[in-house]
C-alpha atoms as a PDB file:
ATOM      1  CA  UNK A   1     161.344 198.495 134.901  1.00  0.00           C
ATOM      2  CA  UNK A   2     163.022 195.519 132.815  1.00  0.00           C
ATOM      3  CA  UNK A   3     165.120 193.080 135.418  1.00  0.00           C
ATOM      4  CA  UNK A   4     168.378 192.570 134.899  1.00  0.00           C
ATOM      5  CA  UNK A   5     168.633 189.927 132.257  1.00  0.00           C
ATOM      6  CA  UNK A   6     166.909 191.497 129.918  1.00  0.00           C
ATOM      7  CA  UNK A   7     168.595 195.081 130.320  1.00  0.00           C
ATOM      8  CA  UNK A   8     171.622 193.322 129.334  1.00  0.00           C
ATOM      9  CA  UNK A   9     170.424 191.241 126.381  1.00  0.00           C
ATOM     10  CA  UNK A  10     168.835 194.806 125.029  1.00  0.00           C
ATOM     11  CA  UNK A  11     172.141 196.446 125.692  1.00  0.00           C
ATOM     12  CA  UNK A  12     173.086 198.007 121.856  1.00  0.00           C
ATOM     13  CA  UNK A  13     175.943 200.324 121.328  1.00  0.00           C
ATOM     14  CA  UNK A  14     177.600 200.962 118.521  1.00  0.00           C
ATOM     15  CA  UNK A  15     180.604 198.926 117.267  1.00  0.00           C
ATOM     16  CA  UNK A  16     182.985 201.684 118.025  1.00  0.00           C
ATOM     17  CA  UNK A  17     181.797 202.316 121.397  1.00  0.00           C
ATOM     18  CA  UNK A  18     182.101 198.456 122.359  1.00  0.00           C
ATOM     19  CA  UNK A  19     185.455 198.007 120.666  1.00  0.00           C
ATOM     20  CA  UNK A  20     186.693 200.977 123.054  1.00  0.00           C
ATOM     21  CA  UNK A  21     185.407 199.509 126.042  1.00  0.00           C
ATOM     22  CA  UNK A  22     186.540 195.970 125.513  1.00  0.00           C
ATOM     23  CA  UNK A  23     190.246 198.271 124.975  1.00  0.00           C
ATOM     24  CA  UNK A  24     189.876 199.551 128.231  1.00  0.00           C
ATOM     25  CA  UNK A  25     189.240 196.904 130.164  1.00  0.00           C
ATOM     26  CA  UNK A  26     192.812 195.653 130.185  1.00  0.00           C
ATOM     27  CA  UNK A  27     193.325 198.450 131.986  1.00  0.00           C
ATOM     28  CA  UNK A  28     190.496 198.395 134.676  1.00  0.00           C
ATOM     29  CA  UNK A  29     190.631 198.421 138.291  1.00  0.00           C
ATOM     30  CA  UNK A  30     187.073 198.047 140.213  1.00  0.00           C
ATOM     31  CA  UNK A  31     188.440 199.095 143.557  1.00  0.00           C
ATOM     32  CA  UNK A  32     189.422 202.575 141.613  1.00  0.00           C
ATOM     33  CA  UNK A  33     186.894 203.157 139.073  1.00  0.00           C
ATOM     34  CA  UNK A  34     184.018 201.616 140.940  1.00  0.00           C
ATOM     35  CA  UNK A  35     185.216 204.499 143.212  1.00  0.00           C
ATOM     36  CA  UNK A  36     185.264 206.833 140.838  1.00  0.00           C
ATOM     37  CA  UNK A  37     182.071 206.573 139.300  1.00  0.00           C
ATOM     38  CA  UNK A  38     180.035 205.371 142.450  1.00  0.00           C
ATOM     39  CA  UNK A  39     181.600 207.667 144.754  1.00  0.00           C
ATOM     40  CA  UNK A  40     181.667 206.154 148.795  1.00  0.00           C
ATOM     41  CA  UNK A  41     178.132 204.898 147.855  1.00  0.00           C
ATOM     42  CA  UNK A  42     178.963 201.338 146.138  1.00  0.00           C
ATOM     43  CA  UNK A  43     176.256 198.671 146.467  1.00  0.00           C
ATOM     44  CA  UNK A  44     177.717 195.441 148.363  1.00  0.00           C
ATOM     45  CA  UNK A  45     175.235 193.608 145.989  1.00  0.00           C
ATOM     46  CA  UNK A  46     176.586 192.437 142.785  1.00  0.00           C
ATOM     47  CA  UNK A  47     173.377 192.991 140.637  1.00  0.00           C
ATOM     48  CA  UNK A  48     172.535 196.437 142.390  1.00  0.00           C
ATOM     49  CA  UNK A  49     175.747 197.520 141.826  1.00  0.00           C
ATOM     50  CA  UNK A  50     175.070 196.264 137.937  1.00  0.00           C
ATOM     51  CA  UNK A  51     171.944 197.975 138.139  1.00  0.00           C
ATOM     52  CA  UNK A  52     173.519 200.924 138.653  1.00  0.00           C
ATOM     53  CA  UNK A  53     176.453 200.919 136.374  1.00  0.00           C
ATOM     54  CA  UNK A  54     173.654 200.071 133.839  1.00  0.00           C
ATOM     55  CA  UNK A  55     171.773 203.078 134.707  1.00  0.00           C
ATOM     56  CA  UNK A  56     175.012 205.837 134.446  1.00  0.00           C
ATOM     57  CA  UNK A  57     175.568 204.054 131.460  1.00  0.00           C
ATOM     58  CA  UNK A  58     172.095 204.512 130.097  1.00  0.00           C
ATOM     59  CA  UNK A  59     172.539 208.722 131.132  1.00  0.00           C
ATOM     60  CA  UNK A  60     175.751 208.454 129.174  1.00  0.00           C
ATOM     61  CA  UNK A  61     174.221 207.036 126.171  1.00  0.00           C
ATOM     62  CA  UNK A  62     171.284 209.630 126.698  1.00  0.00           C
ATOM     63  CA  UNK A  63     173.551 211.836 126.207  1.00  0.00           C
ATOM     64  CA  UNK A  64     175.832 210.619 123.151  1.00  0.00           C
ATOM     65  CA  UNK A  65     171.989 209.961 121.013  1.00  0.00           C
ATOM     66  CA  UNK A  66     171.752 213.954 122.188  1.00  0.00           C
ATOM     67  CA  UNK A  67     175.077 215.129 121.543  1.00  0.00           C
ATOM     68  CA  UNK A  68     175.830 216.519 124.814  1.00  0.00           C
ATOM     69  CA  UNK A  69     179.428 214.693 125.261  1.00  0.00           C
ATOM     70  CA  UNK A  70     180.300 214.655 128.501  1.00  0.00           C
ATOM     71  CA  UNK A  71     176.604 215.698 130.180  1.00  0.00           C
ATOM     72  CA  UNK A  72     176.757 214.401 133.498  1.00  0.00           C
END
């Protein structure tokens, strides 16, 4: 398993993809969509909760390279 760092310095997504995201983020709220996506069970460590936002994220992009939109 790669640590942390270098997850994050491999992190590619398409230019689309990371324009929408950087879009959204005026509009993000960690106490609701940390809820949301983590369910009760949020880490109270800041790099296992990255960790695990990076790992959704990774299912997610599983999916989009498979064209499943919306796979859980």
């Amino acid at each position: 398993m790669q640590d942390l760092t270098s997850r994050l310095f491999t992190l590619a997504r398409p230019r689309l993809l990371s324009r929408a995201a950087r879009i959204g983020a005026d509009d993000y709220s960690r106490s609701r969509d940390l809820k949301r996506l983590l369910g009760a069970a949020i880490p109270n460590r800041q790099s296992l909760l990255l960790i695990r936002l990076l790992d959704l994220e990774a299912e997610q992009d599983a999916a989009r390279r498979n064209s499943s939109p919306g796979s859980p």
